[in-house]
Structures are given as C-alpha cells and as structure tokens.
PDB file of N, CA and C in Angstrom:
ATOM      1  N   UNK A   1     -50.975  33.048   0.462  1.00  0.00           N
ATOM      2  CA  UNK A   1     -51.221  32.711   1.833  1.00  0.00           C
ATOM      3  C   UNK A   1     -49.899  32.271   2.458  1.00  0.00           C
ATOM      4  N   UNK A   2     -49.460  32.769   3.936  1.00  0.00           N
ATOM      5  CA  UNK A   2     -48.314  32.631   3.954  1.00  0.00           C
ATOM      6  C   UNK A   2     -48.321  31.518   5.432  1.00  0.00           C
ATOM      7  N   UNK A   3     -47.592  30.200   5.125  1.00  0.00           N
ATOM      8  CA  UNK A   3     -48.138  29.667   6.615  1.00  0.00           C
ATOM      9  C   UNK A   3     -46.904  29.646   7.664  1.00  0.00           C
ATOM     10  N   UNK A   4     -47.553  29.746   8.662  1.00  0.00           N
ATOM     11  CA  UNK A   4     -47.064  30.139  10.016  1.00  0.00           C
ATOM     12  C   UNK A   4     -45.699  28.640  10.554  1.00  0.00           C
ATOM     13  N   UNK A   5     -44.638  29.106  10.812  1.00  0.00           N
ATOM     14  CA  UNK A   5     -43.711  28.450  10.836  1.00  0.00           C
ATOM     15  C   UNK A   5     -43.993  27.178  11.853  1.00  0.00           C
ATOM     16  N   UNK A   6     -43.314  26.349  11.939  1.00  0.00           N
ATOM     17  CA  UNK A   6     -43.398  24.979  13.158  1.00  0.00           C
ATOM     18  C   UNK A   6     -43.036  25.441  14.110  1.00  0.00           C
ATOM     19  N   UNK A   7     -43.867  25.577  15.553  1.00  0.00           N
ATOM     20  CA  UNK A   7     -43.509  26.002  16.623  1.00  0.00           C
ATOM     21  C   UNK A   7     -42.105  24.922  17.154  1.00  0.00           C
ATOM     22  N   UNK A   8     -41.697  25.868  17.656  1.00  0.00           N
ATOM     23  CA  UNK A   8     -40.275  25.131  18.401  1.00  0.00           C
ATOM     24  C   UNK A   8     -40.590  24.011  19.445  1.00  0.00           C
ATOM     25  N   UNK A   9     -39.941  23.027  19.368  1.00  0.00           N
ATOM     26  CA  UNK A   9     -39.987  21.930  20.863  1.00  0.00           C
ATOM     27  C   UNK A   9     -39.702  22.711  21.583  1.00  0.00           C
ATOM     28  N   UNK A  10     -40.529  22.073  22.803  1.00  0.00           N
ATOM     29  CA  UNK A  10     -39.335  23.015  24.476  1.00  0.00           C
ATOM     30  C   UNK A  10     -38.782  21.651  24.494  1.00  0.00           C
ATOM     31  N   UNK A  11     -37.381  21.655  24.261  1.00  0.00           N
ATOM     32  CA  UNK A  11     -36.213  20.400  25.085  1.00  0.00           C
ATOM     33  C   UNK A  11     -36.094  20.697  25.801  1.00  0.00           C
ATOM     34  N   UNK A  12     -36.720  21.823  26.841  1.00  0.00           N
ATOM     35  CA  UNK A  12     -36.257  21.416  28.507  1.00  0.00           C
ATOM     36  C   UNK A  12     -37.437  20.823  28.663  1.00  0.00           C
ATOM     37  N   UNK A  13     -38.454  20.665  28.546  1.00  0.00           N
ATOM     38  CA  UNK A  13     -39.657  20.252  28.904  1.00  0.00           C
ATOM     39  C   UNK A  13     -39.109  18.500  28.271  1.00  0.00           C
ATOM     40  N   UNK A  14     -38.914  18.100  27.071  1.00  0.00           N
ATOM     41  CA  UNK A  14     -38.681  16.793  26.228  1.00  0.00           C
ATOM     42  C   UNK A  14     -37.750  16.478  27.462  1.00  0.00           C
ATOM     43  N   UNK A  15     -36.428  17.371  28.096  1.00  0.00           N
ATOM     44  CA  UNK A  15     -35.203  16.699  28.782  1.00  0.00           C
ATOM     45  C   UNK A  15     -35.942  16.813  29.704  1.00  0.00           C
ATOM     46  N   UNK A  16     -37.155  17.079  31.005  1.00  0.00           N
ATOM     47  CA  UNK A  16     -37.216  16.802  31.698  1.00  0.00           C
ATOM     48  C   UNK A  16     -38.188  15.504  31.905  1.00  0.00           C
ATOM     49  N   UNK A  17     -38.539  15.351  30.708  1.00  0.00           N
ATOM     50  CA  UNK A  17     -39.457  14.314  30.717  1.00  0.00           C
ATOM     51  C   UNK A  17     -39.005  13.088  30.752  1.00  0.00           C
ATOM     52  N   UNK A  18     -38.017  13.180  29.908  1.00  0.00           N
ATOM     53  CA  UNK A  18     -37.171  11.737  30.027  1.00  0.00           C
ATOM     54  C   UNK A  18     -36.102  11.630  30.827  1.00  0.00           C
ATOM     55  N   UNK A  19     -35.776  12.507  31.185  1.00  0.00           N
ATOM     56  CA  UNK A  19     -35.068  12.454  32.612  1.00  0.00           C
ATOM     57  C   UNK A  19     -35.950  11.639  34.086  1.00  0.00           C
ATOM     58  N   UNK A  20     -37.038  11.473  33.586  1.00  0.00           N
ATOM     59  CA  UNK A  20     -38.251  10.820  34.844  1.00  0.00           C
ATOM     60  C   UNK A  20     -37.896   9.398  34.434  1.00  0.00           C
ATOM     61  N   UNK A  21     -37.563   9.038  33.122  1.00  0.00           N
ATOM     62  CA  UNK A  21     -38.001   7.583  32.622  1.00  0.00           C
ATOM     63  C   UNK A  21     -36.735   6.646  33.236  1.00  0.00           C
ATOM     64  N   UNK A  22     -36.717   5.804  34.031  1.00  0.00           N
ATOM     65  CA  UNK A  22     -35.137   4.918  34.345  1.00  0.00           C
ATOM     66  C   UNK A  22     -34.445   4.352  32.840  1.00  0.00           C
ATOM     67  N   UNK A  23     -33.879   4.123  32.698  1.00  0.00           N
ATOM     68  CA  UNK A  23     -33.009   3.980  31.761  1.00  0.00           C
ATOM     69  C   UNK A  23     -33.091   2.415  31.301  1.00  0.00           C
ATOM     70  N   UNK A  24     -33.685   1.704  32.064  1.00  0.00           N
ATOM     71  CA  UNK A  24     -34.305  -0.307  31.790  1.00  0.00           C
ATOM     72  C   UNK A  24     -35.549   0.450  30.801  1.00  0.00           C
ATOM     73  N   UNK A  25     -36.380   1.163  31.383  1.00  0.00           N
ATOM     74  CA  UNK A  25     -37.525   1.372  30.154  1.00  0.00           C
ATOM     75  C   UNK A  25     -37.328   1.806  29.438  1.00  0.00           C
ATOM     76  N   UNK A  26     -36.304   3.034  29.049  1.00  0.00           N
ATOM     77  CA  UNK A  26     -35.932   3.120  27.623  1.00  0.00           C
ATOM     78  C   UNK A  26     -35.125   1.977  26.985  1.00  0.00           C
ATOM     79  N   UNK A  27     -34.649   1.029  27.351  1.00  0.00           N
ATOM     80  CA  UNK A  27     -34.343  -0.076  26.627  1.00  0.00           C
ATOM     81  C   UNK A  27     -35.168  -0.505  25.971  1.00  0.00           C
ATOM     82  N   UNK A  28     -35.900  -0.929  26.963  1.00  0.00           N
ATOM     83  CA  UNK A  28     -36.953  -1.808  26.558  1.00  0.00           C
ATOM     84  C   UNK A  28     -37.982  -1.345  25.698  1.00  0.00           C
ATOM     85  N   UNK A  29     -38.415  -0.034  25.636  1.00  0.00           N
ATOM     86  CA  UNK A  29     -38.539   0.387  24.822  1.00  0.00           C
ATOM     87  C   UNK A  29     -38.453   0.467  23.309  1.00  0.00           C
ATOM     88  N   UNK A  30     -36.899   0.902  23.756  1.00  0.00           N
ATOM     89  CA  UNK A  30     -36.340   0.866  22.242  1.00  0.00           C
ATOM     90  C   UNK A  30     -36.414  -0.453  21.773  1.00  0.00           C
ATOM     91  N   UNK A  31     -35.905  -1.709  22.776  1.00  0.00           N
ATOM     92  CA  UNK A  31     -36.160  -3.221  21.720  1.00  0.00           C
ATOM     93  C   UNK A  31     -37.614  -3.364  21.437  1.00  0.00           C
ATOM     94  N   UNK A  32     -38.298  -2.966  22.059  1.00  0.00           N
ATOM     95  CA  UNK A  32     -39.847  -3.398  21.634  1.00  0.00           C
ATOM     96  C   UNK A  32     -40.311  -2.559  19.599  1.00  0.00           C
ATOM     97  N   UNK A  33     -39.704  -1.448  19.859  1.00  0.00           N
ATOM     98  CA  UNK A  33     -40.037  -1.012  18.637  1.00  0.00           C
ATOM     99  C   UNK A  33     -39.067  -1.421  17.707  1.00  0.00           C
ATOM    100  N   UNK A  34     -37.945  -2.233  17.993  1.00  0.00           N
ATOM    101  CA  UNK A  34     -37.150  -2.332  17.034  1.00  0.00           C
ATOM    102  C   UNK A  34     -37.828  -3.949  16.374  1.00  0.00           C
ATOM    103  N   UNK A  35     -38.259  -4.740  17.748  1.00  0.00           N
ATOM    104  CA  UNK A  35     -39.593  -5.936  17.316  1.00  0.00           C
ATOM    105  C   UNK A  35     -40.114  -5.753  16.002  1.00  0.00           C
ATOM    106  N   UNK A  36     -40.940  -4.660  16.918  1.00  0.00           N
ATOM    107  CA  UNK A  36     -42.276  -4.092  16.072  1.00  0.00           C
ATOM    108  C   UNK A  36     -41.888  -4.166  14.813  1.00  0.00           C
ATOM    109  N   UNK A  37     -40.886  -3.394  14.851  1.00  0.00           N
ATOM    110  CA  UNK A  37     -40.574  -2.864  13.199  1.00  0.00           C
ATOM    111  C   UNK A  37     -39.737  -4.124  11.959  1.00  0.00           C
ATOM    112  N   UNK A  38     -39.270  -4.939  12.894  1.00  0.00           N
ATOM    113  CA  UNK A  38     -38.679  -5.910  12.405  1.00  0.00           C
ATOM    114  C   UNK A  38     -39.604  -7.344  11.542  1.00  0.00           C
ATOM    115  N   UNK A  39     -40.710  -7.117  12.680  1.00  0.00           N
ATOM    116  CA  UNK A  39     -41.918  -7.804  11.904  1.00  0.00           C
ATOM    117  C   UNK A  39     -42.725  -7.834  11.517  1.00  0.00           C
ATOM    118  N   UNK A  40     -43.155  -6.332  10.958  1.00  0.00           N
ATOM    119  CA  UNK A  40     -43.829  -5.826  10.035  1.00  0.00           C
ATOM    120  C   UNK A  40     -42.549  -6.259   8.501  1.00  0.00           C
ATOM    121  N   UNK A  41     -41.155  -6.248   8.617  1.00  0.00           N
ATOM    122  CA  UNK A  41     -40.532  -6.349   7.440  1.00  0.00           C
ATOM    123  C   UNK A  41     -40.338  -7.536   7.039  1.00  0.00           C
ATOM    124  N   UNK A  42     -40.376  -8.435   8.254  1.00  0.00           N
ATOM    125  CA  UNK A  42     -40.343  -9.899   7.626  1.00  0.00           C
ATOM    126  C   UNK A  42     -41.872 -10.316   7.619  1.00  0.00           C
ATOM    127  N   UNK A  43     -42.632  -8.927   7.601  1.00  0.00           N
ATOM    128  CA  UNK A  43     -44.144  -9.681   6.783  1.00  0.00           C
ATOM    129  C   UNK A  43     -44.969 -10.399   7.604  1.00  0.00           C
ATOM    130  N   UNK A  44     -44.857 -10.383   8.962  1.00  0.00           N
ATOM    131  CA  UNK A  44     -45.612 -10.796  10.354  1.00  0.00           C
ATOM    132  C   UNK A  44     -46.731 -10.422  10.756  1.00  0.00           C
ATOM    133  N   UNK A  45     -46.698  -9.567   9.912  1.00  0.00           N
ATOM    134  CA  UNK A  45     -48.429  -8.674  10.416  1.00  0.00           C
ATOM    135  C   UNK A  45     -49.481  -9.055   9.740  1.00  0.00           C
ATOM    136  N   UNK A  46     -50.727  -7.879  10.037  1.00  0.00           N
ATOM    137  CA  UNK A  46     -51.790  -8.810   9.023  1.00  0.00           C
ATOM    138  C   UNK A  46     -51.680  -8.268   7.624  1.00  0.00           C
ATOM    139  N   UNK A  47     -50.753  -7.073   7.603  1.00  0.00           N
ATOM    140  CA  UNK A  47     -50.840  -7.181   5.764  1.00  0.00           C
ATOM    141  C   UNK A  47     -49.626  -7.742   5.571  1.00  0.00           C
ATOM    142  N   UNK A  48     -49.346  -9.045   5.900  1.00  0.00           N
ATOM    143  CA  UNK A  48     -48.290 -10.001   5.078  1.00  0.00           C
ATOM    144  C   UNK A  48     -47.302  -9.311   4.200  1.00  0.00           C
ATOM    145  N   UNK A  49     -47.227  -9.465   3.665  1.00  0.00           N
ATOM    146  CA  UNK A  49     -45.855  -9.217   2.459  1.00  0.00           C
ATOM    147  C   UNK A  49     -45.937  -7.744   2.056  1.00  0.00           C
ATOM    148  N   UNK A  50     -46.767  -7.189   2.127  1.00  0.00           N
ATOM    149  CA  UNK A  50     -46.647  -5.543   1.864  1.00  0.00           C
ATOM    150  C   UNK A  50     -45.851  -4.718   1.976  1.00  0.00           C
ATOM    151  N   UNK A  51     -45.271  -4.988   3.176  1.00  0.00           N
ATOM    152  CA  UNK A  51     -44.571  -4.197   3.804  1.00  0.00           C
ATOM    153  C   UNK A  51     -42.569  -5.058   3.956  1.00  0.00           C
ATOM    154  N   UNK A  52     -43.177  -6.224   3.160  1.00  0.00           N
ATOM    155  CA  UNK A  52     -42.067  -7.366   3.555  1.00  0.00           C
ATOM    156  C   UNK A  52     -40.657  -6.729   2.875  1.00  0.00           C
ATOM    157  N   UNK A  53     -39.435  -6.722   3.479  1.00  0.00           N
ATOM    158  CA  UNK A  53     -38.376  -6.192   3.015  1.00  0.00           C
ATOM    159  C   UNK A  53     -36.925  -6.791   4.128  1.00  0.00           C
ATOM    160  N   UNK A  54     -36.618  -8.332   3.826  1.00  0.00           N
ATOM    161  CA  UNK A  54     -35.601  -8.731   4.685  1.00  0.00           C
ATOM    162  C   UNK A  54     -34.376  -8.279   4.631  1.00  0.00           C
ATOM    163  N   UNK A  55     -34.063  -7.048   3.549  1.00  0.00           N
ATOM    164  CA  UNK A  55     -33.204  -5.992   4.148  1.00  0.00           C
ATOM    165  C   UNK A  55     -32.302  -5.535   5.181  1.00  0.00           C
ATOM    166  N   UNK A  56     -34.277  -4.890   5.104  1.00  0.00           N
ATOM    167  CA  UNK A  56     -34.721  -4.041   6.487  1.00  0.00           C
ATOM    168  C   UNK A  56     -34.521  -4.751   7.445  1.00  0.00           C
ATOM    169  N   UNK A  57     -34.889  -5.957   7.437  1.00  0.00           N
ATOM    170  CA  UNK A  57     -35.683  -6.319   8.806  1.00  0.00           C
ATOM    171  C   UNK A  57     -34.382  -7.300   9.227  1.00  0.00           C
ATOM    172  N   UNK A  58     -33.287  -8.159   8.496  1.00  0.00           N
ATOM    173  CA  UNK A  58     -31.712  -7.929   8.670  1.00  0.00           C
ATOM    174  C   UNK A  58     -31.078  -6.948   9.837  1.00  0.00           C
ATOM    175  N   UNK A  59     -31.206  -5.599   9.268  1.00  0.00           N
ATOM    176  CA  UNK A  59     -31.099  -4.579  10.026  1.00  0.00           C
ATOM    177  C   UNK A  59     -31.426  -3.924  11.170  1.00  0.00           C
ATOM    178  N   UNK A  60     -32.680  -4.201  11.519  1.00  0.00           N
ATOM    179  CA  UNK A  60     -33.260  -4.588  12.709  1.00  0.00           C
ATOM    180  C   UNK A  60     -33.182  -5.560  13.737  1.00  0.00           C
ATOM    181  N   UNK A  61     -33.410  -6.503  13.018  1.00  0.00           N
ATOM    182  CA  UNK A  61     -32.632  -7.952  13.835  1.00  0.00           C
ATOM    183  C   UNK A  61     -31.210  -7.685  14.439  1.00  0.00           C
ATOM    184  N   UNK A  62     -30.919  -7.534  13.494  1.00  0.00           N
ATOM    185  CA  UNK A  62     -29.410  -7.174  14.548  1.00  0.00           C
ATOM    186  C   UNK A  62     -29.177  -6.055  15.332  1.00  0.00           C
ATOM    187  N   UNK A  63     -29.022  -5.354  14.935  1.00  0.00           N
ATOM    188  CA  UNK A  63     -29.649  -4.189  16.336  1.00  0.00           C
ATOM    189  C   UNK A  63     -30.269  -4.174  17.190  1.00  0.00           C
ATOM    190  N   UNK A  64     -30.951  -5.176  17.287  1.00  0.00           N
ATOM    191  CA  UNK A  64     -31.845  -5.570  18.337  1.00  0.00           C
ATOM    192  C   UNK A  64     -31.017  -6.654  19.332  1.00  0.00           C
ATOM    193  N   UNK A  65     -30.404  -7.748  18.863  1.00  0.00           N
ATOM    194  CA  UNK A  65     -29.529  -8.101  19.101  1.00  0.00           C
ATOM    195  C   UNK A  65     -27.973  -7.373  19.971  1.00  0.00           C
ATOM    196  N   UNK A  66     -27.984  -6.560  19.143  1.00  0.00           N
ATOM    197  CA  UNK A  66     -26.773  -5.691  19.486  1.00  0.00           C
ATOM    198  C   UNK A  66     -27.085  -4.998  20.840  1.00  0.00           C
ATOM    199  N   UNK A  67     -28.506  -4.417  20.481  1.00  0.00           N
ATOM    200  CA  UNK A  67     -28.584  -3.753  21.435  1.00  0.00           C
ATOM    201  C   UNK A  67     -29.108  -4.828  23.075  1.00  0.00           C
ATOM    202  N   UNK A  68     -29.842  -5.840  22.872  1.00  0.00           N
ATOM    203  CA  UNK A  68     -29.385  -6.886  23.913  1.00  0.00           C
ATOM    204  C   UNK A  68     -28.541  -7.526  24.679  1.00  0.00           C
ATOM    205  N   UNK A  69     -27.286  -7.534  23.589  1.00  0.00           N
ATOM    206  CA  UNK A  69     -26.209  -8.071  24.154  1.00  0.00           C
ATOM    207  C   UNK A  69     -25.459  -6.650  24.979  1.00  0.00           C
ATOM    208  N   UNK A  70     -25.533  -5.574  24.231  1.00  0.00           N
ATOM    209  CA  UNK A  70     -24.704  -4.895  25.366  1.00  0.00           C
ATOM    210  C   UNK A  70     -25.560  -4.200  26.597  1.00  0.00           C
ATOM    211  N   UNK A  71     -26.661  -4.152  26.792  1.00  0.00           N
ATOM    212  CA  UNK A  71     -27.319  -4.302  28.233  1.00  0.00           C
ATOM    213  C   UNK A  71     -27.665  -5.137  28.757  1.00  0.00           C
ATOM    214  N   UNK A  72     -27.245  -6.164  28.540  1.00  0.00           N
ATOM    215  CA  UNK A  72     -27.526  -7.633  29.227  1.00  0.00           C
ATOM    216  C   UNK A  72     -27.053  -7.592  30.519  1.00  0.00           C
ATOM    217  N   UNK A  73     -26.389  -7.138  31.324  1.00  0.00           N
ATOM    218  CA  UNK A  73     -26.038  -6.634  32.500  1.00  0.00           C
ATOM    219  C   UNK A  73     -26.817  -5.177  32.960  1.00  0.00           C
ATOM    220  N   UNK A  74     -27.622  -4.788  32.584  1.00  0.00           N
ATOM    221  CA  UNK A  74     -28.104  -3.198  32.477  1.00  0.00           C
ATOM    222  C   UNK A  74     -29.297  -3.624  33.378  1.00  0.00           C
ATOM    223  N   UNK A  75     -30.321  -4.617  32.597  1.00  0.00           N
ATOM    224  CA  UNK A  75     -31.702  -5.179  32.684  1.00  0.00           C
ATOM    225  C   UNK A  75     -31.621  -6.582  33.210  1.00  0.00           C
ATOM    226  N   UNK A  76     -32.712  -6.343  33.927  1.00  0.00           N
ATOM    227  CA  UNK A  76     -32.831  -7.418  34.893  1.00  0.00           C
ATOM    228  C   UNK A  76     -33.282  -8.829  33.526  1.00  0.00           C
ATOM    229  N   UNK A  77     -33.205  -9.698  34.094  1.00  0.00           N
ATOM    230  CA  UNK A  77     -33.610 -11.326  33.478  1.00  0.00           C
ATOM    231  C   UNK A  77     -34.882 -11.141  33.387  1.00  0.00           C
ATOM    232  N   UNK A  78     -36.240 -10.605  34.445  1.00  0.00           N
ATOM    233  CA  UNK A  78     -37.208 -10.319  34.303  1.00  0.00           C
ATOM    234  C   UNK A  78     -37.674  -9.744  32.781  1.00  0.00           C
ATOM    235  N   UNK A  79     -36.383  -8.561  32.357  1.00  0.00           N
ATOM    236  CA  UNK A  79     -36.569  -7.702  31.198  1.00  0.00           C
ATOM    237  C   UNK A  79     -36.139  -8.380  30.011  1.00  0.00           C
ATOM    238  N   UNK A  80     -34.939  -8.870  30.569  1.00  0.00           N
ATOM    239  CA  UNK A  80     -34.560  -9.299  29.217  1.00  0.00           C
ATOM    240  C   UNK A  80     -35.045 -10.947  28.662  1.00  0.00           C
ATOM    241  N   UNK A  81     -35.487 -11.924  29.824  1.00  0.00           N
ATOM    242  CA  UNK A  81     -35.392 -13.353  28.976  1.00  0.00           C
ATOM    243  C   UNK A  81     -36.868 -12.956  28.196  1.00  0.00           C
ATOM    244  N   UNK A  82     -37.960 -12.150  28.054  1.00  0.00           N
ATOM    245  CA  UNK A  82     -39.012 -12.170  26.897  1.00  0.00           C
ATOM    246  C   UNK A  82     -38.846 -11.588  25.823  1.00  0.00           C
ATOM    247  N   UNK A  83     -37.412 -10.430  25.603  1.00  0.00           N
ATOM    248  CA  UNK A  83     -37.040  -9.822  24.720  1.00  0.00           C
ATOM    249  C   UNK A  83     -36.065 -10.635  23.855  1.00  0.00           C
ATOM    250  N   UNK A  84     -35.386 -11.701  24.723  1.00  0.00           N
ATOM    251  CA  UNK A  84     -34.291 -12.804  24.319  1.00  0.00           C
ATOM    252  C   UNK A  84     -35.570 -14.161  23.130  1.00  0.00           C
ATOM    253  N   UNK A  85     -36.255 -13.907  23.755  1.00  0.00           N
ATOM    254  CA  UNK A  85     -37.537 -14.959  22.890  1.00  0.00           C
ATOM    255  C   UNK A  85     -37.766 -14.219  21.888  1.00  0.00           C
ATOM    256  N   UNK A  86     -38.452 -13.166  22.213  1.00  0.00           N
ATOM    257  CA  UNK A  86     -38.872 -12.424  20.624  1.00  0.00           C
ATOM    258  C   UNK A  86     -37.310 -12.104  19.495  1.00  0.00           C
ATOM    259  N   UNK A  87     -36.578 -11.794  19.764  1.00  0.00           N
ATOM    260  CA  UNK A  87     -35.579 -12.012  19.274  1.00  0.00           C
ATOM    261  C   UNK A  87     -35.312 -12.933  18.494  1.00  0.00           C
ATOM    262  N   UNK A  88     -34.839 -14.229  19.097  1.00  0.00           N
ATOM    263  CA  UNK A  88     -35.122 -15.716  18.916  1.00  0.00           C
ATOM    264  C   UNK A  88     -36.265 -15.766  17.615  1.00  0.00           C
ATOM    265  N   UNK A  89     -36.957 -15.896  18.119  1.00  0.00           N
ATOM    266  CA  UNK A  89     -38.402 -16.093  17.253  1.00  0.00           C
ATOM    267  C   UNK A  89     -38.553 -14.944  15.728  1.00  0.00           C
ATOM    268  N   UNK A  90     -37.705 -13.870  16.043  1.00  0.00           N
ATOM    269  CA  UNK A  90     -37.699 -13.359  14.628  1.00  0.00           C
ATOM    270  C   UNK A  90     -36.218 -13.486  13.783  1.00  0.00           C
ATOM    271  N   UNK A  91     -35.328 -14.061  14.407  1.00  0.00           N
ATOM    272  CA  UNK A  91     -34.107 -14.855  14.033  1.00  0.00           C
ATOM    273  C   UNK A  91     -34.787 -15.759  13.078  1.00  0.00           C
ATOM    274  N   UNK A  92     -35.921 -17.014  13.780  1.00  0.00           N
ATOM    275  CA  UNK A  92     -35.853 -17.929  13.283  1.00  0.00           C
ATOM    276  C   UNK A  92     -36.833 -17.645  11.788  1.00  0.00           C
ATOM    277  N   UNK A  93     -37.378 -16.359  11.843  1.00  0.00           N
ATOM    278  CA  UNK A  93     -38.713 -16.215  11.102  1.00  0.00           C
ATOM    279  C   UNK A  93     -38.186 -15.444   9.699  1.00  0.00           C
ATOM    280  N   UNK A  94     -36.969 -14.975  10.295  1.00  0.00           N
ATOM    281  CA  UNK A  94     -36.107 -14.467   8.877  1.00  0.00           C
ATOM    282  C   UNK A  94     -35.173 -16.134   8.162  1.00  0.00           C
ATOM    283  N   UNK A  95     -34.853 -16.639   8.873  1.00  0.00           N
ATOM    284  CA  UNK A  95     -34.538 -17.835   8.599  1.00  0.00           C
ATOM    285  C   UNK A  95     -35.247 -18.909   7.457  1.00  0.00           C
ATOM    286  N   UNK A  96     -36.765 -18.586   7.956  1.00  0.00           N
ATOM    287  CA  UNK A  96     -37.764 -19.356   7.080  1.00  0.00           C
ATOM    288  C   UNK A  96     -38.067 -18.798   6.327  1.00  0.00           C
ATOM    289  N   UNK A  97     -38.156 -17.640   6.049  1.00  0.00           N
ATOM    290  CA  UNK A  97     -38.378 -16.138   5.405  1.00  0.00           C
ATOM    291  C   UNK A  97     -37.436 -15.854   3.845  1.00  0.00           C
ATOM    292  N   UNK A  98     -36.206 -16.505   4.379  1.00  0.00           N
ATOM    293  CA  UNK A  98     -35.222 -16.351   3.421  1.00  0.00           C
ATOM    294  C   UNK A  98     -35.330 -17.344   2.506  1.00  0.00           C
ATOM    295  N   UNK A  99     -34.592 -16.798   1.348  1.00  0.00           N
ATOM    296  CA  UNK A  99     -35.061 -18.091   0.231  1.00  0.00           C
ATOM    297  C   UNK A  99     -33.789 -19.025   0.101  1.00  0.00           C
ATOM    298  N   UNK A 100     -32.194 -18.454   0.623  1.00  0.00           N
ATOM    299  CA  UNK A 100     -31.384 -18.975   0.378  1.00  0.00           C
ATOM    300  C   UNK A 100     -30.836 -18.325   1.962  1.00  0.00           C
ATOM    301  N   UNK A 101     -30.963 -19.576   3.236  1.00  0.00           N
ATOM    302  CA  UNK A 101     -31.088 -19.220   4.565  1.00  0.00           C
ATOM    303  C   UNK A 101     -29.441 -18.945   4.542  1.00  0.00           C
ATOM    304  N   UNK A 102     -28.911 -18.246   5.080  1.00  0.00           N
ATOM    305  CA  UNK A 102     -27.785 -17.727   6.234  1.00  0.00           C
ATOM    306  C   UNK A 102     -27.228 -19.124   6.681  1.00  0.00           C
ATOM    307  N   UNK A 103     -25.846 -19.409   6.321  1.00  0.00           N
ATOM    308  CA  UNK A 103     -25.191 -20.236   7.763  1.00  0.00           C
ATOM    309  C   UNK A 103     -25.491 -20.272   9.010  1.00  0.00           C
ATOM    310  N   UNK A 104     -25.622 -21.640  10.014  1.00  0.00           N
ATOM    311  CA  UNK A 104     -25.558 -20.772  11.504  1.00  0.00           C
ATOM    312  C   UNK A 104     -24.827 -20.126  11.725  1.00  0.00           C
ATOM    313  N   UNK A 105     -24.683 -19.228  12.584  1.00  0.00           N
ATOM    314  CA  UNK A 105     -23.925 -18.450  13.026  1.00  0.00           C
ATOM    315  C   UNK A 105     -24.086 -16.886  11.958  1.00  0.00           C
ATOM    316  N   UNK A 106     -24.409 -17.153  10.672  1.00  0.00           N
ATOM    317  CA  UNK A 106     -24.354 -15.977  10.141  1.00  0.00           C
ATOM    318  C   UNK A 106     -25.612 -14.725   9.646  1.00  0.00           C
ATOM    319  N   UNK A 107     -26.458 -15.439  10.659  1.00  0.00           N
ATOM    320  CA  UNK A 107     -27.290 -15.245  10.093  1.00  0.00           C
ATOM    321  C   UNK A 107     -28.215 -13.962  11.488  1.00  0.00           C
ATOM    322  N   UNK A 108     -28.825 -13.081  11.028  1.00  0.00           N
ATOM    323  CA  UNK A 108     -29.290 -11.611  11.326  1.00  0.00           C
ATOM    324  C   UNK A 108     -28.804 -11.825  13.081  1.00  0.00           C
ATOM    325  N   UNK A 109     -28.227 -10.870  13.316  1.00  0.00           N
ATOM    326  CA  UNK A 109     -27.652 -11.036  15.247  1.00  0.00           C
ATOM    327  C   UNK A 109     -27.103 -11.783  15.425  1.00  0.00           C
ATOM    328  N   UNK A 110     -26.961 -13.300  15.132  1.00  0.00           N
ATOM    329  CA  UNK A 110     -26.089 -14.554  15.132  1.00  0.00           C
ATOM    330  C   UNK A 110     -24.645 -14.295  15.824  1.00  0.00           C
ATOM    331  N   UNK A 111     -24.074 -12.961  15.749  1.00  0.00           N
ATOM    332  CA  UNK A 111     -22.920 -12.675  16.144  1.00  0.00           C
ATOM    333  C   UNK A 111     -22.613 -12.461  16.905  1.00  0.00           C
ATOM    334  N   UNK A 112     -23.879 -11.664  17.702  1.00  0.00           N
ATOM    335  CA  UNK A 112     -24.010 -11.823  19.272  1.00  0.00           C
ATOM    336  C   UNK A 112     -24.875 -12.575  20.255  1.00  0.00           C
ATOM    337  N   UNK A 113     -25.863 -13.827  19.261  1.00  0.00           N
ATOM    338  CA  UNK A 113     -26.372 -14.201  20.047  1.00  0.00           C
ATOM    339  C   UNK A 113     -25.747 -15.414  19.670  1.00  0.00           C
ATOM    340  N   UNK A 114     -25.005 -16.250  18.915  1.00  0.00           N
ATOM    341  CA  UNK A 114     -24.382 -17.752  18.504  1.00  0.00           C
ATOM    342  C   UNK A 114     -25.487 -18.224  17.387  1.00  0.00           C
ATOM    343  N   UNK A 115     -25.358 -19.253  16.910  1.00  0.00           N
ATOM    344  CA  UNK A 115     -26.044 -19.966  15.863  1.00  0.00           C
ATOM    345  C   UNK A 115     -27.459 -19.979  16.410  1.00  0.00           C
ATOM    346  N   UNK A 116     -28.716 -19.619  15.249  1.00  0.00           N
ATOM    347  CA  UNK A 116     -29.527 -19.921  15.894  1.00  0.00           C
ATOM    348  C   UNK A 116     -30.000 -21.342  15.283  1.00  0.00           C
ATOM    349  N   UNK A 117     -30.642 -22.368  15.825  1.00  0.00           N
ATOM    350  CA  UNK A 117     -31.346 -23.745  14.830  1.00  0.00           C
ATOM    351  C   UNK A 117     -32.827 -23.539  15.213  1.00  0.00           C
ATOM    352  N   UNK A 118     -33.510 -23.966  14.239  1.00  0.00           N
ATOM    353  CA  UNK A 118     -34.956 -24.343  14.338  1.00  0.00           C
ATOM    354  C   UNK A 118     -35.197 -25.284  15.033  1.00  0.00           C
TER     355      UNK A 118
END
C-alpha cells in the first residue's frame, strides 16, 4: 500500500495570514507559550512532576525574559506589566523548585531582569 505524500503548506496563504496579526500579539503570544511551557517543566500543572525538568524550564525562563527585555519598548505596559508578573512568579517557582537555589542575580533571566528575592 503506497501512502499519498503530505500535501504542501500554501505560505502565501500562512504569509498572508500573519501578515494580518500586529506584531504586540505575536509577542505576546510567543511569551504566553513560552509561560505555558515553562510551567508545565517546573511541574505547575496538574500532573506535577511528570513532566518536571528544570533544565528545560531554565531555558524557557530565560527566553522569556530575553525576549521581554528586548520588546519592552515594542509593547505597551498594558502588555507587558502581566507578562513581567508571570515571569516573576516562575523565576521565583524555579527558585523554590531548585534543590541547591541560584545566587541572586544568577538565577533563570536574572540577567535581564536583576536579582529576583522571595
């Protein structure tokens, strides 16, 4: 049986689609899933530790970070001070998370956002 290949994307159809979207919602966007994904790894969800991997979620954190600090002029305060909390709040959750915590300052995004304290 021979199966039939993956139809092709239309990227003009994908580029015109996101060509509609302003460029604050793909931010925001993107930080929301980088959230998402960050606290499913530090084990935030309802299957707890399953999925737990502070790695990962290291890696996320800061990128998320990263990616805050350099559109912080992009997005309005509206956009960014609830993304600046969740942030915050999974800073502090890898913090408690860890078994042997990070210096201030060194710890997941810390570099662009300053020390975080509990």
């Amino acid at each position: 049986m021979s199966e039939t290949p993956p139809e092709n994307p239309d990227f003009d159809s994908m580029a015109r689609d996101i060509a509609e979207v302003p460029a604050v919602e793909v931010i925001v966007t993107v930080a929301v899933n980088l959230m998402s994904a960050a606290a499913v790894k530090l084990g935030l969800t309802e299957e707890g530790d399953k999925y737990k991997d502070l790695d990962e979620a290291r890696k996320l954190v800061t990128a998320l970070a990263g990616l805050l600090d350099a559109s912080a002029t992009e997005i309005s305060s509206f956009h960014a001070a609830p993304l600046r909390d969740g942030l915050k709040s999974l800073q502090l959750a890898f913090r408690e998370a860890s078994i042997v915590p990070d210096e201030p300052g060194q710890g997941p995004g810390e570099k662009y956002t300053g020390p975080i304290y509990g």
